[in-house]
Structure formats: structure tokens, C-alpha cells
N, C-alpha and C. Protein backbone atom coordinates (compact mmCIF):
# COMPACT_ATOMS: atom_id res chain seq x y z
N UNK A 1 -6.07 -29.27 -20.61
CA UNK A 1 -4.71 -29.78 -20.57
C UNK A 1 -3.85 -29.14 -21.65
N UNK A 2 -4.14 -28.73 -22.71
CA UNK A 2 -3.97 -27.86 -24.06
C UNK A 2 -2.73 -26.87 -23.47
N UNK A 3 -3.89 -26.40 -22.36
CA UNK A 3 -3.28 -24.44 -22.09
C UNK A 3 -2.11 -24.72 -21.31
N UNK A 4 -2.46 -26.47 -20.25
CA UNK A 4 -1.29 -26.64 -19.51
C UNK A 4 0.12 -26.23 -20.54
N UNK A 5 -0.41 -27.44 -21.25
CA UNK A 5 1.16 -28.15 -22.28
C UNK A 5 1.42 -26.76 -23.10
N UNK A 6 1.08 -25.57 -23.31
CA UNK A 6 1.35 -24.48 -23.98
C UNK A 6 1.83 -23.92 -23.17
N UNK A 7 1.92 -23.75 -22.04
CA UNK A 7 2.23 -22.99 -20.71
C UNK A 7 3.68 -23.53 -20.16
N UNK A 8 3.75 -24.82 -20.35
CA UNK A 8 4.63 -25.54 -19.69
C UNK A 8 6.03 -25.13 -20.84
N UNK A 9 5.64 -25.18 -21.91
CA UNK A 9 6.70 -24.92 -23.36
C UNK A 9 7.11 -23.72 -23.31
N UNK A 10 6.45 -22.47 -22.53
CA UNK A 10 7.24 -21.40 -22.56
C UNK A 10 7.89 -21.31 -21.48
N UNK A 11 7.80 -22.41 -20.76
CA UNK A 11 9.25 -22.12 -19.27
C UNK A 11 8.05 -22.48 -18.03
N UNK A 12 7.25 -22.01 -18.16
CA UNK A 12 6.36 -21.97 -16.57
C UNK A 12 5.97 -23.28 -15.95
N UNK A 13 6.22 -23.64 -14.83
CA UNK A 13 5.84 -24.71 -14.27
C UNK A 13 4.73 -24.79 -14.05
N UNK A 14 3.85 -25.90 -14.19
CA UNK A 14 2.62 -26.59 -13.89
C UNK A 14 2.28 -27.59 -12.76
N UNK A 15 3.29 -27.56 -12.05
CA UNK A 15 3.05 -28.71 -10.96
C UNK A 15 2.46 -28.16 -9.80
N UNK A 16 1.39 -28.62 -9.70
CA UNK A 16 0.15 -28.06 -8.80
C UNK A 16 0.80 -27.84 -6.92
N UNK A 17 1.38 -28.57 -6.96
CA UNK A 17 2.21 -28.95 -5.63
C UNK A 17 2.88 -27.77 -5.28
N UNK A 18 3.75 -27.61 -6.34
CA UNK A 18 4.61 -26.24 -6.28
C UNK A 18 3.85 -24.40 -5.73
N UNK A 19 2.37 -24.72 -6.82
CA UNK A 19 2.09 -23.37 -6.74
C UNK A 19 1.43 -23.42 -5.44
N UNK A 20 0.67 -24.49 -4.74
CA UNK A 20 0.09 -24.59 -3.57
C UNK A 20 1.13 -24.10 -2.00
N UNK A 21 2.45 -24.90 -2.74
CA UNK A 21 3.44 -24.84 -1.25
C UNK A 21 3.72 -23.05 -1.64
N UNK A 22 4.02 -22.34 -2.54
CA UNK A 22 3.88 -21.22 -3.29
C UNK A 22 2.84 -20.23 -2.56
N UNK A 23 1.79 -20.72 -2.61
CA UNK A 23 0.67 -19.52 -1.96
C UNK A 23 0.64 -19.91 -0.62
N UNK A 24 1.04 -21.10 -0.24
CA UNK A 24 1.01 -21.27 1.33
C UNK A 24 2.14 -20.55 2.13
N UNK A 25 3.07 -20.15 1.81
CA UNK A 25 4.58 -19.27 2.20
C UNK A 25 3.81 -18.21 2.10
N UNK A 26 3.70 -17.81 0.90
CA UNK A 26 3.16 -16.15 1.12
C UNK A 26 2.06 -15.59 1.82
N UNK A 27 0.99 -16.90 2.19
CA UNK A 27 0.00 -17.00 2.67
C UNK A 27 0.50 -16.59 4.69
N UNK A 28 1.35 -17.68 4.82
CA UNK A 28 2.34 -17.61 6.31
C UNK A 28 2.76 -16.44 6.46
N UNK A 29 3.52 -15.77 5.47
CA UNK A 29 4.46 -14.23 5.99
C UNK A 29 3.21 -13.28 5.95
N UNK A 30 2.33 -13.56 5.16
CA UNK A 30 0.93 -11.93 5.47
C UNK A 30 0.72 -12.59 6.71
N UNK A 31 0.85 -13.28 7.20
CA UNK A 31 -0.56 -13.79 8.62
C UNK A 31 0.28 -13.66 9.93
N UNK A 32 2.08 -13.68 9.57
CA UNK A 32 2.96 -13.57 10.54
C UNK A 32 3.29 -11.91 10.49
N UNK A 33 3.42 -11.52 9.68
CA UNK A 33 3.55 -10.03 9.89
C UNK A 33 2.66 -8.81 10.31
N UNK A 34 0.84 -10.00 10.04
CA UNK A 34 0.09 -8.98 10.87
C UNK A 34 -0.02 -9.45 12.39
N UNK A 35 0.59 -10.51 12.50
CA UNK A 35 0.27 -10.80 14.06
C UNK A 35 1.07 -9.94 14.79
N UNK A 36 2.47 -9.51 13.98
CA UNK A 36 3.57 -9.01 14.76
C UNK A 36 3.57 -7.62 14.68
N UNK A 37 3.13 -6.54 13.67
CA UNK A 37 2.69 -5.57 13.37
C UNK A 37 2.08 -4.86 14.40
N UNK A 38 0.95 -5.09 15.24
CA UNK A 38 0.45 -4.55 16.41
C UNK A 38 1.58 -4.16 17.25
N UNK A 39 2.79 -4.84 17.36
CA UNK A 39 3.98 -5.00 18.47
C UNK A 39 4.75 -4.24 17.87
N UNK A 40 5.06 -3.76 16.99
CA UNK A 40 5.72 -2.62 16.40
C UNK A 40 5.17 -1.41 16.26
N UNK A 41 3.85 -0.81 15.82
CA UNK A 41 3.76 0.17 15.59
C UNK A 41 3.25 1.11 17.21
N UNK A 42 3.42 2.44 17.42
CA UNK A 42 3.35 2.71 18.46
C UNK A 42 2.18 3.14 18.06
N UNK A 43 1.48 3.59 19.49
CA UNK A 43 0.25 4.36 19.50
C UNK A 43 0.32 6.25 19.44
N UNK A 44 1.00 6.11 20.30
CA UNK A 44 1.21 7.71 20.98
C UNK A 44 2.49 8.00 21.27
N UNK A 45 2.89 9.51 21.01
CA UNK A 45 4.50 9.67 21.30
C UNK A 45 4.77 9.31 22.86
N UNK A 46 3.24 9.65 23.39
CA UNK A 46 3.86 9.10 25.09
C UNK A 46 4.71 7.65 25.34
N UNK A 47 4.48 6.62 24.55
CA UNK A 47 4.79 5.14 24.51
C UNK A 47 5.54 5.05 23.96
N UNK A 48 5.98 6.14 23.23
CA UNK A 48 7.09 5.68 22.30
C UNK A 48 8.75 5.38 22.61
N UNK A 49 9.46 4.46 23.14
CA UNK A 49 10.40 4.65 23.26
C UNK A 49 11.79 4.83 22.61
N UNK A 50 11.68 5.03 21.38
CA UNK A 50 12.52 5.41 20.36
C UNK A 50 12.64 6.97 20.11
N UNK A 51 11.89 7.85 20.86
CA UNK A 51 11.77 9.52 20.77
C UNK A 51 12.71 9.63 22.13
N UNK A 52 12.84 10.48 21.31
CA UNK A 52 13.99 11.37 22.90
C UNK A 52 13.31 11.94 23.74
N UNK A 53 13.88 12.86 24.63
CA UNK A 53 12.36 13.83 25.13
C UNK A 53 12.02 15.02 24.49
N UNK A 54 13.29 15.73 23.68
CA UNK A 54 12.87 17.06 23.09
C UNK A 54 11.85 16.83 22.03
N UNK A 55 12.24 15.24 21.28
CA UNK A 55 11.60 14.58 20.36
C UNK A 55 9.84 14.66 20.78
N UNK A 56 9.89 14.24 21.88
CA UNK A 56 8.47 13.62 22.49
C UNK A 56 7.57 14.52 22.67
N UNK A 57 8.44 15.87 23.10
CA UNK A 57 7.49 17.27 23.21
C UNK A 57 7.15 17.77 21.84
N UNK A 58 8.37 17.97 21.17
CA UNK A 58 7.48 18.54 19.85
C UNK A 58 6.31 17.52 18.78
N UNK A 59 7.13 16.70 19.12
CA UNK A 59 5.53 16.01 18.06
C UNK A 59 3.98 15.86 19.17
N UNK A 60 4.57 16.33 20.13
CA UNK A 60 2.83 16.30 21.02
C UNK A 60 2.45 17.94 21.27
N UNK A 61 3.44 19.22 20.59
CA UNK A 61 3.30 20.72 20.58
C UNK A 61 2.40 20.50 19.30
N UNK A 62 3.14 19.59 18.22
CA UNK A 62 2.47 19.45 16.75
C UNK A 62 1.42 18.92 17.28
N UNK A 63 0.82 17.78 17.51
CA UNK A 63 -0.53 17.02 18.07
C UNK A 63 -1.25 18.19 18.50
N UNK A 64 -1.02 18.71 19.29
CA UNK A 64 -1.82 19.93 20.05
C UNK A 64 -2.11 20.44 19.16
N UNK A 65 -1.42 21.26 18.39
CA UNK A 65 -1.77 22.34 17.29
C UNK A 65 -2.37 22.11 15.94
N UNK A 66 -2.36 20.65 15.50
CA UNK A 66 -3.91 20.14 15.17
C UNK A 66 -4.70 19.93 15.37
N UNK A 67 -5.11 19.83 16.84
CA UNK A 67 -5.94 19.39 17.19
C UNK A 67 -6.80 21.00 17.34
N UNK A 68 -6.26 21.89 17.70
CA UNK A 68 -6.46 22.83 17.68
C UNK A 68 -7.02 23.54 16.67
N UNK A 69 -6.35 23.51 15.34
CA UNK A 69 -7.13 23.97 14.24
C UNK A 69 -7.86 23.13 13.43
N UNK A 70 -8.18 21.94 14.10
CA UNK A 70 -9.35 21.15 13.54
C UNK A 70 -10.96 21.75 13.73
N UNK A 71 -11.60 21.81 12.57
CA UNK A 71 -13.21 21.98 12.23
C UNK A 71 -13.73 20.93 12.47
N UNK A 72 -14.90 20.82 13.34
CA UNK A 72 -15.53 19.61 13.09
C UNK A 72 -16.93 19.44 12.10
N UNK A 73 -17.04 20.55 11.06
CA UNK A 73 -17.74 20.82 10.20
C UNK A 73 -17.48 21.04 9.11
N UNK A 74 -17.91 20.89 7.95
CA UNK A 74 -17.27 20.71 6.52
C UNK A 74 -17.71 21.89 5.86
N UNK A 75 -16.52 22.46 5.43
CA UNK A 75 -16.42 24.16 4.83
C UNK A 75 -15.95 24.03 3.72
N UNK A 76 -16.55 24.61 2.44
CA UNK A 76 -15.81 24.46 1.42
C UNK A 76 -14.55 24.99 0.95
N UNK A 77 -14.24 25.53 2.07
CA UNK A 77 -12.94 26.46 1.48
C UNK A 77 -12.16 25.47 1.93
N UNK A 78 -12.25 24.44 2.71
CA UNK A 78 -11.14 23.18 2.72
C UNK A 78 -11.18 22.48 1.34
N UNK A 79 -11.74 22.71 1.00
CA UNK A 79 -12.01 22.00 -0.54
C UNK A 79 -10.91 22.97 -1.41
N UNK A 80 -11.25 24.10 -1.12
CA UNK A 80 -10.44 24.88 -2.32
C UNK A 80 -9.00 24.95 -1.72
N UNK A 81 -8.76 24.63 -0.79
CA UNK A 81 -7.33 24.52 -0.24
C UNK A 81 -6.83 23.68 -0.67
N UNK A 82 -7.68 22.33 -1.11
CA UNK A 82 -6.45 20.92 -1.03
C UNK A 82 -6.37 21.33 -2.76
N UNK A 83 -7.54 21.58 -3.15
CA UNK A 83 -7.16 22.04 -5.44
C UNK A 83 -5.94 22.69 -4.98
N UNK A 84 -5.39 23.71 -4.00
CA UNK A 84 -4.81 24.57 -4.64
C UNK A 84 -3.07 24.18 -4.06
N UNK A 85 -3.24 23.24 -3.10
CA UNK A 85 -2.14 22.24 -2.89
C UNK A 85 -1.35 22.05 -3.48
N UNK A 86 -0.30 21.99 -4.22
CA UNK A 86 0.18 21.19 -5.63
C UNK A 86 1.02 19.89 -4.92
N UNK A 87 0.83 19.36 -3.74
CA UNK A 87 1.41 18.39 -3.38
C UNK A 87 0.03 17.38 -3.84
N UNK A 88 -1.02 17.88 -3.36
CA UNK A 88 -2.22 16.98 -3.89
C UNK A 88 -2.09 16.56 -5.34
N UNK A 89 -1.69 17.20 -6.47
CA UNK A 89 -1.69 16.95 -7.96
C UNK A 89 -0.24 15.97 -7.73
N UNK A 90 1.04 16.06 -7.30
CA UNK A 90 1.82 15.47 -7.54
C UNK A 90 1.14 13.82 -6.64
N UNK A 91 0.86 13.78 -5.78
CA UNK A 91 0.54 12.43 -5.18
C UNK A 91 -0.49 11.96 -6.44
N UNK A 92 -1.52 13.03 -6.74
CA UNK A 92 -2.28 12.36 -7.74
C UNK A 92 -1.74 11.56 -9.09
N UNK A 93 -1.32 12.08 -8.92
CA UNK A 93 -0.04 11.69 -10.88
C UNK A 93 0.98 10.56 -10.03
N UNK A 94 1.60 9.91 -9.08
CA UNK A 94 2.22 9.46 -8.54
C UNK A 94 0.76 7.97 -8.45
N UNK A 95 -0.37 8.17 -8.04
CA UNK A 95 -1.40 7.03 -7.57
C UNK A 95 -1.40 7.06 -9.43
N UNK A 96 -2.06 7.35 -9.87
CA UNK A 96 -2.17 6.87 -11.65
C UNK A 96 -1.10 6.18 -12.20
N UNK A 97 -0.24 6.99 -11.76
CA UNK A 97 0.80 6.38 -12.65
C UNK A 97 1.08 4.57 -12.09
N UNK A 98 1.21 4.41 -10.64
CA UNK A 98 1.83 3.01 -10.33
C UNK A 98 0.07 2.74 -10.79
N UNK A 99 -1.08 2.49 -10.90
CA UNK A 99 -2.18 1.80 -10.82
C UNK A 99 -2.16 1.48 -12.53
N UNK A 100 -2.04 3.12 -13.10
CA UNK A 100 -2.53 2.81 -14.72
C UNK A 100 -1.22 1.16 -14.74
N UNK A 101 0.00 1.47 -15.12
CA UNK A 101 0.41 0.70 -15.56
C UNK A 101 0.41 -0.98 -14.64
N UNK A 102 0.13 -0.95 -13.45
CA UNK A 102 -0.76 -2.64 -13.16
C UNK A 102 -1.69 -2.61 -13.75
N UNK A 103 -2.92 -1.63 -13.45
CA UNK A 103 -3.98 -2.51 -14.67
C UNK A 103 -3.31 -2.62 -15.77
N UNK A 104 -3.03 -1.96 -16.78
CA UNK A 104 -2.33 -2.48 -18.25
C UNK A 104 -2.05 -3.82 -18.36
N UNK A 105 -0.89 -3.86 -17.07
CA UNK A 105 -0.63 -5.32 -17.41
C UNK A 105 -1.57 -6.45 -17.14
N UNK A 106 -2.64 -5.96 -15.84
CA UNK A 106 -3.60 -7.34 -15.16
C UNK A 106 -4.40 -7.43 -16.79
N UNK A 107 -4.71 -6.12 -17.67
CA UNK A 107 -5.86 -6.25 -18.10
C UNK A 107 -5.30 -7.19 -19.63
N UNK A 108 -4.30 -6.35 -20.12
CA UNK A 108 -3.89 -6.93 -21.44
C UNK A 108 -2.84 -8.27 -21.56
N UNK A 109 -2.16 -8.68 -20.50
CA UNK A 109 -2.00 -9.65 -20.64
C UNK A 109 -2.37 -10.64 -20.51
N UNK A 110 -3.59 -11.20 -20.04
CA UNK A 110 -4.10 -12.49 -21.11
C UNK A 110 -3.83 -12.36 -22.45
N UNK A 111 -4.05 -11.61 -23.38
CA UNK A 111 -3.90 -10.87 -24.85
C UNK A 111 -2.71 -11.30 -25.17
N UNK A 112 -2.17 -11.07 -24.50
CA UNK A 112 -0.55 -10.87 -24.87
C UNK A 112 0.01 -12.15 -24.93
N UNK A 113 -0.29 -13.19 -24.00
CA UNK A 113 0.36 -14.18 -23.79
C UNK A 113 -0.89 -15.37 -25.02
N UNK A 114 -1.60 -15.22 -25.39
CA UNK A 114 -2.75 -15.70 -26.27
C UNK A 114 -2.41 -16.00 -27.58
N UNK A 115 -1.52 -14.53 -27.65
CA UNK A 115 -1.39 -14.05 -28.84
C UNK A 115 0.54 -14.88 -29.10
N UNK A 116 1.27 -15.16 -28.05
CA UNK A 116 2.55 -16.00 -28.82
C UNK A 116 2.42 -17.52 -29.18
């Protein structure tokens, strides 16, 4: 009850009611947005009715022409292709960067808040 009444003095509410109706909302919109999600995303440009037709051909010329230069065997020179990528290093530094600084905060703030 300590950590409550220390918790409650810096502003944060403690009323159990609150945080329950709280995770139950957010709980509703994940469970409503994956039901509805299937109904939005398309499968194939064939289904798609938001593509035009010039639209519809080239992204199924593109489809083709991956499909086309797909290996179905693992070569290392795909390996030395994606090192030599520099879109791969920028996504990389882009994933660190948003992760380092959430952990920071998941990890050190208990600490932080301990410590006022």
C-alpha cells in the first residue's frame, strides 16, 4: 500500500477500476481491428479494386519478374549483396535506434522513478 500512496502523490491514479476499464478499450480496438483487417488488406493485384488497369499490369510484369529471378537455393553471394546494400545499414541503424531507446526506458525506469 506504501508504493500505492507514493504513486498516487506524484499524480498517477490508483483506482483499480480505471486501469481495468483502461486495458479493456485497448484490449476491444486490437481484437476489432484484427477482425476487420482481413477485409482490408488485398491478396493479389487481380482483386484489387483500387489499381487501375495500367496499375494492375505493371505490378503483376513486377510479380513476374521476381518470380523469375528467384533461387530456390541459398548462395552466398546473396549474402554479400544484402552487406553491400547500404539501404540494409540504414534500416539497421533505424531498428536500433527506435528499440535501443524503449529498452532504456522499459529497463531504467523502475530506477528512475525509485530514485524521486
Amino acid at each position: 500500500m506504501e508504493s500505492a500512496e507514493r504513486l498516487a502523490g506524484l499524480g498517477f491514479s490508483c483506482n483499480f477500476l480505471e486501469c481495468i476499464t483502461d486495458v479493456s478499450l485497448e484490449g476491444l480496438l486490437t481484437v476489432l481491428v484484427s477482425a476487420i483487417s482481413p477485409l482490408l488488406v488485398k491478396d493479389w493485384p487481380q482483386t484489387a479494386q483500387f489499381l487501375t488497369e495500367p496499375e494492375r499490369e505493371a505490378v503483376l510484369r513486377r510479380l513476374q519478374r521476381d518470380v523469375l529471378d528467384l533461387e530456390h537455393k541459398f548462395h552466398a553471394k546473396y549474402v554479400c549483396e544484402a552487406f553491400k546494400n547500404p539501404k540494409m545499414y540504414i534500416m539497421m541503424f533505424i531498428y536500433l535506434g527506435a528499440n535501443c531507446g524503449t529498452y532504456a526506458l522499459a529497463f531504467f525506469l523502475p530506477s528512475i522513478i525509485a530514485g524521486l
